[in-house]
C-alpha atoms as a PDB file:
ATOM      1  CA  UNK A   1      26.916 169.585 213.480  1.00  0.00           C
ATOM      2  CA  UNK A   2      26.977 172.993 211.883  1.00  0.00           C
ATOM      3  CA  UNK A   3      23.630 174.742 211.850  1.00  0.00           C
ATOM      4  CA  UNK A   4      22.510 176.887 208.726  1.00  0.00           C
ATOM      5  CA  UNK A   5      19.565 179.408 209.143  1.00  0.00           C
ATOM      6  CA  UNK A   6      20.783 182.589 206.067  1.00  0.00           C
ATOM      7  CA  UNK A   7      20.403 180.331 203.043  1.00  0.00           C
ATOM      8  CA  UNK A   8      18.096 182.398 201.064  1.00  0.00           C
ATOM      9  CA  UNK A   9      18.820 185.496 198.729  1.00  0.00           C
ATOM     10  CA  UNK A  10      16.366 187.681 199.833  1.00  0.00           C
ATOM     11  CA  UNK A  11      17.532 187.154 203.703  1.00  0.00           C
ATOM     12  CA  UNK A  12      20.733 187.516 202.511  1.00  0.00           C
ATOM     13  CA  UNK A  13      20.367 190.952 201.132  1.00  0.00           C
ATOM     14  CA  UNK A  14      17.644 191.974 203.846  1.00  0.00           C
ATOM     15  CA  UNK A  15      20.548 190.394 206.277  1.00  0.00           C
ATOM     16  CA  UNK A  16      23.156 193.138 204.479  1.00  0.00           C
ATOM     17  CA  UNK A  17      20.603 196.442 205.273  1.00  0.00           C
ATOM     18  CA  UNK A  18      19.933 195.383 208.561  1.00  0.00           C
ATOM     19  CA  UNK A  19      22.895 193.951 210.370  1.00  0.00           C
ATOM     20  CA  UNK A  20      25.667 196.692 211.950  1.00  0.00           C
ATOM     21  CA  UNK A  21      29.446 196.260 210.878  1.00  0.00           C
ATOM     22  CA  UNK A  22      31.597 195.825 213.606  1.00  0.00           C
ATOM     23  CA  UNK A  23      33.072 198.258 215.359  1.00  0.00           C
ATOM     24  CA  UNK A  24      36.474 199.185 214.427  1.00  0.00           C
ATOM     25  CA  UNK A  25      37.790 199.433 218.306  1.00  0.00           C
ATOM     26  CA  UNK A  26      36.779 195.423 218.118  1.00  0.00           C
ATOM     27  CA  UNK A  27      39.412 194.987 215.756  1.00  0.00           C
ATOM     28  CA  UNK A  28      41.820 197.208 217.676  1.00  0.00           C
ATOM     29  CA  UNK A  29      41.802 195.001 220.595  1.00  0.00           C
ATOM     30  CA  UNK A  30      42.362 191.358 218.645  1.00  0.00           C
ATOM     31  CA  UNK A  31      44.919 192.883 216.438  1.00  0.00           C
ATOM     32  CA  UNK A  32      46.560 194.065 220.340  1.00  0.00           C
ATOM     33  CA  UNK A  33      46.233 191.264 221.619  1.00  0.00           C
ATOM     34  CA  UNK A  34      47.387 188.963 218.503  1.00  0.00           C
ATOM     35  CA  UNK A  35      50.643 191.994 218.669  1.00  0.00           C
ATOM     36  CA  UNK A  36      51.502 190.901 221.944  1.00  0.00           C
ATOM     37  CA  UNK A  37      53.678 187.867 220.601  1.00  0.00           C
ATOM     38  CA  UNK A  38      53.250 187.919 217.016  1.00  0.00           C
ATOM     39  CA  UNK A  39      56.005 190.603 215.442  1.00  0.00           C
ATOM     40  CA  UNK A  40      56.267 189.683 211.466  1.00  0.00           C
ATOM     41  CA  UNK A  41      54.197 190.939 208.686  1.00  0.00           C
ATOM     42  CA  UNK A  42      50.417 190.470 208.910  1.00  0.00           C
ATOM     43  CA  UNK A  43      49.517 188.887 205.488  1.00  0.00           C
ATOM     44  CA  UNK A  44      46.003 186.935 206.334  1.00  0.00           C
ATOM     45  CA  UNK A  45      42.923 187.567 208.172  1.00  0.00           C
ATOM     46  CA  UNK A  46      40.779 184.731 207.783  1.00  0.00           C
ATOM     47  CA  UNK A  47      36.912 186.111 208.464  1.00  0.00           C
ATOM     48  CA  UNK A  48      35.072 183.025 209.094  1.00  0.00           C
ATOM     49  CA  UNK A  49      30.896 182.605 208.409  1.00  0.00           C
ATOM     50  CA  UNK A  50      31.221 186.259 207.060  1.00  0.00           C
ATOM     51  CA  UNK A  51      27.642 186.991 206.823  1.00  0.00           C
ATOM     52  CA  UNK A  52      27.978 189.789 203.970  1.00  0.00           C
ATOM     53  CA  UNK A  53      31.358 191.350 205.488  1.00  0.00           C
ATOM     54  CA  UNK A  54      29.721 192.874 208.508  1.00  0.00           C
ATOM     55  CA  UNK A  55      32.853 191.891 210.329  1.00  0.00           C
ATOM     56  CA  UNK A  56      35.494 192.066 207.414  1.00  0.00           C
ATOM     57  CA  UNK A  57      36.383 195.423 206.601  1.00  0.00           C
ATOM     58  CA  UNK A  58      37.516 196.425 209.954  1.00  0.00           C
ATOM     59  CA  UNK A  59      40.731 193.925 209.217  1.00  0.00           C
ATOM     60  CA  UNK A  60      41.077 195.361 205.919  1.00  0.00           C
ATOM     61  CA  UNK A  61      43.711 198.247 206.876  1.00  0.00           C
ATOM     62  CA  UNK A  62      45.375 195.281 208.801  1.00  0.00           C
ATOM     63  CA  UNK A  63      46.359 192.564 206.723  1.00  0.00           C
ATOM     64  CA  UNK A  64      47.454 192.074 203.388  1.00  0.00           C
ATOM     65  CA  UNK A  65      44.612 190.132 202.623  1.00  0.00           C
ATOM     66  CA  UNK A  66      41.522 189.130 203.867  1.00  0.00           C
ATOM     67  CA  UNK A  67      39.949 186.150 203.525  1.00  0.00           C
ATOM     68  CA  UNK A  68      35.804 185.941 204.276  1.00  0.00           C
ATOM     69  CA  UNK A  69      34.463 182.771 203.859  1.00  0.00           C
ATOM     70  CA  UNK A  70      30.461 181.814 204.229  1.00  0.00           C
ATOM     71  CA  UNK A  71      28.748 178.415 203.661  1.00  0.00           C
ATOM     72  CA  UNK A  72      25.473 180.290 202.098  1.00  0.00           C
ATOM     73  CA  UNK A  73      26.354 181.358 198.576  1.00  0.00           C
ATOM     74  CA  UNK A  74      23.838 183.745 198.925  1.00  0.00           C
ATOM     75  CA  UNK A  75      25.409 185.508 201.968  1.00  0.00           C
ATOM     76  CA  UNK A  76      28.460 185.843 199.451  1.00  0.00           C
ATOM     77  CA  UNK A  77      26.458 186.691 196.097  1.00  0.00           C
ATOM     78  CA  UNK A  78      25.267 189.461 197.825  1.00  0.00           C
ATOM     79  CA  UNK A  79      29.034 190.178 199.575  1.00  0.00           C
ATOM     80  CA  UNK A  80      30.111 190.653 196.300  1.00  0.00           C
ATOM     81  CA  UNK A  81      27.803 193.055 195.050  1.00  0.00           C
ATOM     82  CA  UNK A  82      28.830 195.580 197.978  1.00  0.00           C
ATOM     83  CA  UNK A  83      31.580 197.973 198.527  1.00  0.00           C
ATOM     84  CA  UNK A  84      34.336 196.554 200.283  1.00  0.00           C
ATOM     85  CA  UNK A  85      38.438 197.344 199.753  1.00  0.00           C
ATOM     86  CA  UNK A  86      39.627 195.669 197.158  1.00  0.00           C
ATOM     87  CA  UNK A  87      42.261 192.853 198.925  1.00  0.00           C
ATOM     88  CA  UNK A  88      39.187 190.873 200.647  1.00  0.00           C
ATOM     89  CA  UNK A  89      38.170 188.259 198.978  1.00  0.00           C
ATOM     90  CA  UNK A  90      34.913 186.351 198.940  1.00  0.00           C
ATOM     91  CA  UNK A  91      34.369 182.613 198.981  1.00  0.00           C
ATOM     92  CA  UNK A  92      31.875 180.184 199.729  1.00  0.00           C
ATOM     93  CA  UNK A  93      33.364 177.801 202.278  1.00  0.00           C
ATOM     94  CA  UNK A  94      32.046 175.770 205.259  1.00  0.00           C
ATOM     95  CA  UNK A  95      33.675 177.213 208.632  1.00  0.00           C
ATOM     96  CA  UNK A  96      35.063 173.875 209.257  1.00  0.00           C
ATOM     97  CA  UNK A  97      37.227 173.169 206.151  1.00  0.00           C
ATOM     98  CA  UNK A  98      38.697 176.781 204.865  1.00  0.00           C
ATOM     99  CA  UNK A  99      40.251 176.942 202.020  1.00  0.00           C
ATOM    100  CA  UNK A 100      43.620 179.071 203.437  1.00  0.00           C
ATOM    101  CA  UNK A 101      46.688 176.824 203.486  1.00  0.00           C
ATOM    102  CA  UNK A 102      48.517 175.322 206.665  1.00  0.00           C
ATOM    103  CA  UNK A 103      50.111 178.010 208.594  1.00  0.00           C
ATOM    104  CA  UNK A 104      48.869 180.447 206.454  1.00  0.00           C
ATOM    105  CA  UNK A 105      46.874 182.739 208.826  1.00  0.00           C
ATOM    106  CA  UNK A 106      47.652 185.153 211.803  1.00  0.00           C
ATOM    107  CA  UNK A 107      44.314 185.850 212.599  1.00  0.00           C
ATOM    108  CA  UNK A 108      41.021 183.954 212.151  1.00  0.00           C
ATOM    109  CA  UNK A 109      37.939 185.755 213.339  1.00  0.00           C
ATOM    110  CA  UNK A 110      34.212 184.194 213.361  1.00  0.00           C
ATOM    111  CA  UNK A 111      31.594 187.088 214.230  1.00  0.00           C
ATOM    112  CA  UNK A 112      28.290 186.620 215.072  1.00  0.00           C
ATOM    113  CA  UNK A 113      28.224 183.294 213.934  1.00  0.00           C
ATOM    114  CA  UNK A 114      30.355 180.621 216.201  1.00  0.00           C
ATOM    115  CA  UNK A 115      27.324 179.793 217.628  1.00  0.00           C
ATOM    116  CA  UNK A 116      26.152 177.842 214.523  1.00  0.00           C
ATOM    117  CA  UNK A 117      29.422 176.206 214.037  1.00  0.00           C
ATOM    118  CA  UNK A 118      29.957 172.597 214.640  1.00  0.00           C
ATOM    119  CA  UNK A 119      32.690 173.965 216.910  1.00  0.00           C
ATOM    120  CA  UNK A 120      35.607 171.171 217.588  1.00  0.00           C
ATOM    121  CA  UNK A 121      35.708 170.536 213.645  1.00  0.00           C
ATOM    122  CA  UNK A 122      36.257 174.400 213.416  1.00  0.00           C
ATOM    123  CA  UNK A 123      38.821 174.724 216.199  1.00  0.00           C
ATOM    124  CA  UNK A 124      40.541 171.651 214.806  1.00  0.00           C
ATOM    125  CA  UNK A 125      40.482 173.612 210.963  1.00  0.00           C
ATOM    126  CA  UNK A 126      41.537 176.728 213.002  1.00  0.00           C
ATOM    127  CA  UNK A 127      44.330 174.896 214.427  1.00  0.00           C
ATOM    128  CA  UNK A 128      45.411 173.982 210.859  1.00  0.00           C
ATOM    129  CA  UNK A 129      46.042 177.174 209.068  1.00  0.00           C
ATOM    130  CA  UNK A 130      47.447 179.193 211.728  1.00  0.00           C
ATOM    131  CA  UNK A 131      50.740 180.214 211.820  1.00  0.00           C
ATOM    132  CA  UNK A 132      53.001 180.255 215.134  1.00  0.00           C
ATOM    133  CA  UNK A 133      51.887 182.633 217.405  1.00  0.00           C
ATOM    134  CA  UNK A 134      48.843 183.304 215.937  1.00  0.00           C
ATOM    135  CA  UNK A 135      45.424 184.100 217.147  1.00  0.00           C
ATOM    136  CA  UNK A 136      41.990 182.805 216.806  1.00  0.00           C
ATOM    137  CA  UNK A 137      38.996 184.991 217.939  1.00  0.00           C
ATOM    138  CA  UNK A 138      35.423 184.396 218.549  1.00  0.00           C
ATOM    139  CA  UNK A 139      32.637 187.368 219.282  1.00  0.00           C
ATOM    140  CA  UNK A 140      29.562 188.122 219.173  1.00  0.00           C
ATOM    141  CA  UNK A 141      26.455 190.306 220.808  1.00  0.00           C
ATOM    142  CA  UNK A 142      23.224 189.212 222.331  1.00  0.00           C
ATOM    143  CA  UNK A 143      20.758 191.356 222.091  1.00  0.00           C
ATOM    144  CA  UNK A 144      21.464 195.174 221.215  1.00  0.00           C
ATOM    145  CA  UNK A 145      21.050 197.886 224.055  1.00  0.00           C
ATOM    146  CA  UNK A 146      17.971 200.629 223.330  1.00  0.00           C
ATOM    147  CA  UNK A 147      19.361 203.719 224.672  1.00  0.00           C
ATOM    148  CA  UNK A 148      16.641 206.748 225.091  1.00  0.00           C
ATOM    149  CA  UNK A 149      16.152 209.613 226.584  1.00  0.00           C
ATOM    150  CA  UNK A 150      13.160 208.539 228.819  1.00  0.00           C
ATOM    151  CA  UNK A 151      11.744 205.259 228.172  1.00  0.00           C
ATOM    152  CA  UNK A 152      15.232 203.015 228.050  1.00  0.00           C
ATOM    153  CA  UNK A 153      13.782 200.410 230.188  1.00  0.00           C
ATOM    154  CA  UNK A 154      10.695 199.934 228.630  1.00  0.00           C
ATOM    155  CA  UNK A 155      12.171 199.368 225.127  1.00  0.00           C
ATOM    156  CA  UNK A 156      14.366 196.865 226.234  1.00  0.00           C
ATOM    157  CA  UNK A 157      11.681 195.025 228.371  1.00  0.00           C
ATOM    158  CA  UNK A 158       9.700 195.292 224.626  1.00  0.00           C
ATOM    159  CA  UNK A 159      12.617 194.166 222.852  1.00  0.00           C
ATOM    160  CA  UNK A 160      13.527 191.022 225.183  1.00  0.00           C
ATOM    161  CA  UNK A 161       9.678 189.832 225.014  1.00  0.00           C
ATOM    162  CA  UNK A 162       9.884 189.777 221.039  1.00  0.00           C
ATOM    163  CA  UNK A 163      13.119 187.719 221.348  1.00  0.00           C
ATOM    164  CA  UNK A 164      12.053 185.322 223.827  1.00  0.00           C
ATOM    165  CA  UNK A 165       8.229 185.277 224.219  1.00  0.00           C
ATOM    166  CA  UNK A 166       7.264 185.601 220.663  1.00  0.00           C
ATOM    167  CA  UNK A 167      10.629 183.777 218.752  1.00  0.00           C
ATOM    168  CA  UNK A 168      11.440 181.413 221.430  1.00  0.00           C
ATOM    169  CA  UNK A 169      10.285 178.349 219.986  1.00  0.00           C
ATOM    170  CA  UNK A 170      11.735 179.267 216.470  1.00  0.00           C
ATOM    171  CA  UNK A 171      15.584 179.723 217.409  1.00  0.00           C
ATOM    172  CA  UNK A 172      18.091 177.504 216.038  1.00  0.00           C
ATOM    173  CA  UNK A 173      19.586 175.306 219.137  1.00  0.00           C
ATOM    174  CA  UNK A 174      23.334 177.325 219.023  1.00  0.00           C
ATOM    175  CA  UNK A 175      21.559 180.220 219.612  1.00  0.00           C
ATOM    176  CA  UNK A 176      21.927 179.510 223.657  1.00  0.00           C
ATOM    177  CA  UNK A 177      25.325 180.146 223.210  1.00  0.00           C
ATOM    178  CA  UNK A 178      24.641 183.869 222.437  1.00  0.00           C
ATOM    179  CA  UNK A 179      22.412 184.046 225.221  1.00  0.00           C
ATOM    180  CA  UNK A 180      25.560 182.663 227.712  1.00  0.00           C
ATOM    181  CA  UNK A 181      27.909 185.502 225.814  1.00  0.00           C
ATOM    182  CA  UNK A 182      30.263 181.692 225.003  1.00  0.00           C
ATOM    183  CA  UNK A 183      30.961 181.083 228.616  1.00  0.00           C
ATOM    184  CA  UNK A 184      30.526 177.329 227.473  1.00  0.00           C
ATOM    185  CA  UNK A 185      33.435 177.893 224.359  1.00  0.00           C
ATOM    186  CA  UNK A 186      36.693 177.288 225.299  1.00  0.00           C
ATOM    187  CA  UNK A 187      39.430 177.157 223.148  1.00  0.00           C
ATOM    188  CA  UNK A 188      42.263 174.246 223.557  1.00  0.00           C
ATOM    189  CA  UNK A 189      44.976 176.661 223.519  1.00  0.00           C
ATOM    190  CA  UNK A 190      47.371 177.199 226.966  1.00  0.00           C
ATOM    191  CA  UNK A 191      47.051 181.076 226.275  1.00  0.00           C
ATOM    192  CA  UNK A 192      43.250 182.014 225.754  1.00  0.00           C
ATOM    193  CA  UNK A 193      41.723 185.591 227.004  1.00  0.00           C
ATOM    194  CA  UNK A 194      38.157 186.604 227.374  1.00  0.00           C
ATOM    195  CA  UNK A 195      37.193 190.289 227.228  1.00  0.00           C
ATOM    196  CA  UNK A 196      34.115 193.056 225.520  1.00  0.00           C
ATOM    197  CA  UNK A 197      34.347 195.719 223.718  1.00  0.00           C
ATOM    198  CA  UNK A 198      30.959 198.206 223.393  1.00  0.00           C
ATOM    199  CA  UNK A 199      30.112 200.351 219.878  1.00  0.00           C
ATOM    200  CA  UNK A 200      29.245 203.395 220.380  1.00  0.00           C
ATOM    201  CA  UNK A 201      25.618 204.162 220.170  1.00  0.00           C
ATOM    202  CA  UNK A 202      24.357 204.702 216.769  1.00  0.00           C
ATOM    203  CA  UNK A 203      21.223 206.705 215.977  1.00  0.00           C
ATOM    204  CA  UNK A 204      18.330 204.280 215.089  1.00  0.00           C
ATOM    205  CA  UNK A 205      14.303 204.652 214.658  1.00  0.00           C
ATOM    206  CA  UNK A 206      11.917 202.605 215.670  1.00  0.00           C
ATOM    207  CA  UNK A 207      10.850 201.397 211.668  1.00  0.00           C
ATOM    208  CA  UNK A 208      15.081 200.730 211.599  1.00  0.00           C
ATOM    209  CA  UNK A 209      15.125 198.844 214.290  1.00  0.00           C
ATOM    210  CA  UNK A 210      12.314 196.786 213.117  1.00  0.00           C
ATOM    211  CA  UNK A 211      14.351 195.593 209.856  1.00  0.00           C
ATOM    212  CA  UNK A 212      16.530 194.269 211.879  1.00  0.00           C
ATOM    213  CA  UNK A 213      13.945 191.904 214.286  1.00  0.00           C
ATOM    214  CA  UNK A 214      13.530 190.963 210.245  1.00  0.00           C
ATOM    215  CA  UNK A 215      16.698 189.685 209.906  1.00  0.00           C
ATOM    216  CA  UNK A 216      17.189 187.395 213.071  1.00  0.00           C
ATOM    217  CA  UNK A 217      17.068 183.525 211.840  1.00  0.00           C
ATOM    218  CA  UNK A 218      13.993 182.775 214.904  1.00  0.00           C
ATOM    219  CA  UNK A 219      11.867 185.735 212.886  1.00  0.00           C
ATOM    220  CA  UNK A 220      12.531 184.525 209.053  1.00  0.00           C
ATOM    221  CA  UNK A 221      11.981 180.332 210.728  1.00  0.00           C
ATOM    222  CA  UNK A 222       9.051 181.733 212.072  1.00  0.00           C
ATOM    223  CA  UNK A 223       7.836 183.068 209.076  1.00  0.00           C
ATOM    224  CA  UNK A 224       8.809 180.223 207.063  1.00  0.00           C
ATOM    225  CA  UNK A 225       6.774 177.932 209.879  1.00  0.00           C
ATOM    226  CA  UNK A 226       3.624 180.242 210.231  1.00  0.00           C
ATOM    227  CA  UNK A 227       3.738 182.194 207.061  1.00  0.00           C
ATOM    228  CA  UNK A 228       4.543 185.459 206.298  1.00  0.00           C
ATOM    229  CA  UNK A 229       1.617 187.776 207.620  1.00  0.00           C
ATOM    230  CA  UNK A 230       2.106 185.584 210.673  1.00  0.00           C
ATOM    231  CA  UNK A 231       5.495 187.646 211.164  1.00  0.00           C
ATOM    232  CA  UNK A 232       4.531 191.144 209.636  1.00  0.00           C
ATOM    233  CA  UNK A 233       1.682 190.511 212.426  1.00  0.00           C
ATOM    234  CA  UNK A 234       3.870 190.188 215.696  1.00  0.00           C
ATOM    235  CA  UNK A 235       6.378 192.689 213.863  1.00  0.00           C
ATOM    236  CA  UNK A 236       3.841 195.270 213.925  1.00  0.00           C
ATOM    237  CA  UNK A 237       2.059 194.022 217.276  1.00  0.00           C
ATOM    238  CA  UNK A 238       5.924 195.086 218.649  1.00  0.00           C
ATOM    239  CA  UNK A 239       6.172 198.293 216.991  1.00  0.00           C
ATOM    240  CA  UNK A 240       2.593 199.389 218.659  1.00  0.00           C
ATOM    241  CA  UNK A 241       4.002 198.212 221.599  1.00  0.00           C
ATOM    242  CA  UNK A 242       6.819 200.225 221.555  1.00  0.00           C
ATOM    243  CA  UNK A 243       4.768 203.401 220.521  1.00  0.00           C
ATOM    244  CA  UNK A 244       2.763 202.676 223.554  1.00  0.00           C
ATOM    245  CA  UNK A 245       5.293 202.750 225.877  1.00  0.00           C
ATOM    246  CA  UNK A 246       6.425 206.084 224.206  1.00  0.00           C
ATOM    247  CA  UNK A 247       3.282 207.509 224.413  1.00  0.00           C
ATOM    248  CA  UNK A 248       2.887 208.240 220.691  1.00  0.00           C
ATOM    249  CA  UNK A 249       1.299 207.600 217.341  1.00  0.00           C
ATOM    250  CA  UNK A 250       4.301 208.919 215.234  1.00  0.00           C
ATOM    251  CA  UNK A 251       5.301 207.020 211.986  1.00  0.00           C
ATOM    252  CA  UNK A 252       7.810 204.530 213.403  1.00  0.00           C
ATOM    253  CA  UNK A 253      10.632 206.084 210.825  1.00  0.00           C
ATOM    254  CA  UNK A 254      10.372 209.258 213.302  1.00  0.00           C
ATOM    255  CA  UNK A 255      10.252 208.171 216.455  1.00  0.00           C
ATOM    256  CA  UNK A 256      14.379 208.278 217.665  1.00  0.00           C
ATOM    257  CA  UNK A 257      16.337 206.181 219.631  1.00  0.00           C
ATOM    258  CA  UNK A 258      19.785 205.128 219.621  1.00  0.00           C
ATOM    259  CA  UNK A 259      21.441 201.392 219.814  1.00  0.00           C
ATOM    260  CA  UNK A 260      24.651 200.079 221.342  1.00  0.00           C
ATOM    261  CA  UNK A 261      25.779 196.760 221.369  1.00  0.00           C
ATOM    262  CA  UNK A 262      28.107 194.852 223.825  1.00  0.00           C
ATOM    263  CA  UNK A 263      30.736 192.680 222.263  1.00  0.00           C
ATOM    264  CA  UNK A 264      31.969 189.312 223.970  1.00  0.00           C
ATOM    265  CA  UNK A 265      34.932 187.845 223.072  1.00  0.00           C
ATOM    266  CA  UNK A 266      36.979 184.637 223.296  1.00  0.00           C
ATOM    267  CA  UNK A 267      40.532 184.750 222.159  1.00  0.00           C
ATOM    268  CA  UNK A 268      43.278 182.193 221.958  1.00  0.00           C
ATOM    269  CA  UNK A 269      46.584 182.243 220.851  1.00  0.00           C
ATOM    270  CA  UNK A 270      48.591 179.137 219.247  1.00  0.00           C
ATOM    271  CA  UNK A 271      52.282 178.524 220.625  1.00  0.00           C
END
């Protein structure tokens, strides 16, 4: 069973300022790897539990088309309302019944969300509207790497407590799929390939990186469970936290760091 935590319109949009768009080398190696046996014209990426298009408009340059599909409606109100290139389209769509046609797609992508898929119904939809020689890809990150000059370790250390000490108990169950980078996904395809690709690290402060603890689903469940000065309580216990190990009182939209994320991916390829 599918598993639906971004449901709301103000998550939605907080979920479109906070999350990172995908790095375009990510869609460098799929589009490689989907070149290896597939030589016609590339007319449909289909972008599956799209989030806002974090993941879309690194296939726009691609494909003819792209096709980004979300079950929320909010997730895709607020899709709409941003600036994307004009041949993907939005829809609202469950990840395991697209709308594409049979054999219609070269390339269907799920990013960052897999994990919340009931999977065989998706692989089995997958299986439908792919064309011949055509690939199916499924990546995400855990949790982002704090890179800084001095105090690298101790931000991480901070930022794995929040996730697991303090939003444990609030995590949807297919988020232990994240945590295991897939290495329980497989794909029922003869020709399947497992790789990462890294973004480059992207200047962040502290305040940033705070919006986006906001926009995990175990923060907003929490919230929704204990209320919300419950969360703008632990959100702020973390960002002293932080400051501590820093050794500093700055405001939190000063103090500099950077974050880079590692990509895992599972791809298979249909014969």
């Amino acid at each position: 069973m599918s598993q639906r935590f971004f449901e709301q319109v103000q998550h939605a949009a907080l979920y479109a300022k906070a999350r990172p768009n995908a790095p375009p080398q990510l869609a460098e190696r799929i589009i490689n790897f989907l070149r290896e046996k597939f030589q016609g014209e590339l007319e449909l990426c289909l972008d599956v539990g799209c989030g806002n298009g974090q993941c879309s408009g690194i296939f726009a340059s691609s494909f003819r088309k792209v096709l980004a599909t979300d079950i929320s409606p909010a997730q895709i109100e607020v899709a709409k309302t941003l600036e994307y290139p004009q041949n993907i389209e939005f829809q609202v769509s469950p990840a395991e019944n697209s709308p594409a046609e049979n054999g219609s797609a070269q390339l269907v992508v799920a990013c960052v969300a897999a994990h919340w898929f009931d999977l065989p119904a998706f692989l089995k939809d997958v299986d439908r509207v792919l064309c011949k020689n055509g690939v199916v890809a499924l990546t995400s990150f855990f949790l982002p790497i704090v890179v800084h000059a001095t105090k690298s370790n101790e931000l991480n250390a901070e930022l794995k407590r929040f996730y697991f000490e303090i939003l444990g108990p609030y995590w949807g169950s297919g988020i232990r799929h994240l945590e295991n980078e897939y290495a329980d996904f497989s794909i029922p395809y003869a020709e399947t390939l497992r790789d990462e690709v890294w973004s480059d690290e992207e200047p962040y402060t502290l305040a940033r990186l705070a919006v986006d603890l906001e926009s995990w689903s175990g923060y907003q469940n929490m919230c929704r469970d204990k209320g919300e000065s419950a969360g703008r309580e632990v959100l702020q216990e973390y960002i002293s936290r932080c400051l501590a190990s820093l050794g500093t009182t700055d405001d939190p939209a000063k103090v500099e760091l950077k974050l880079q994320r590692k990509y895992f991916l599972l791809m298979g390829r249909k014969q």
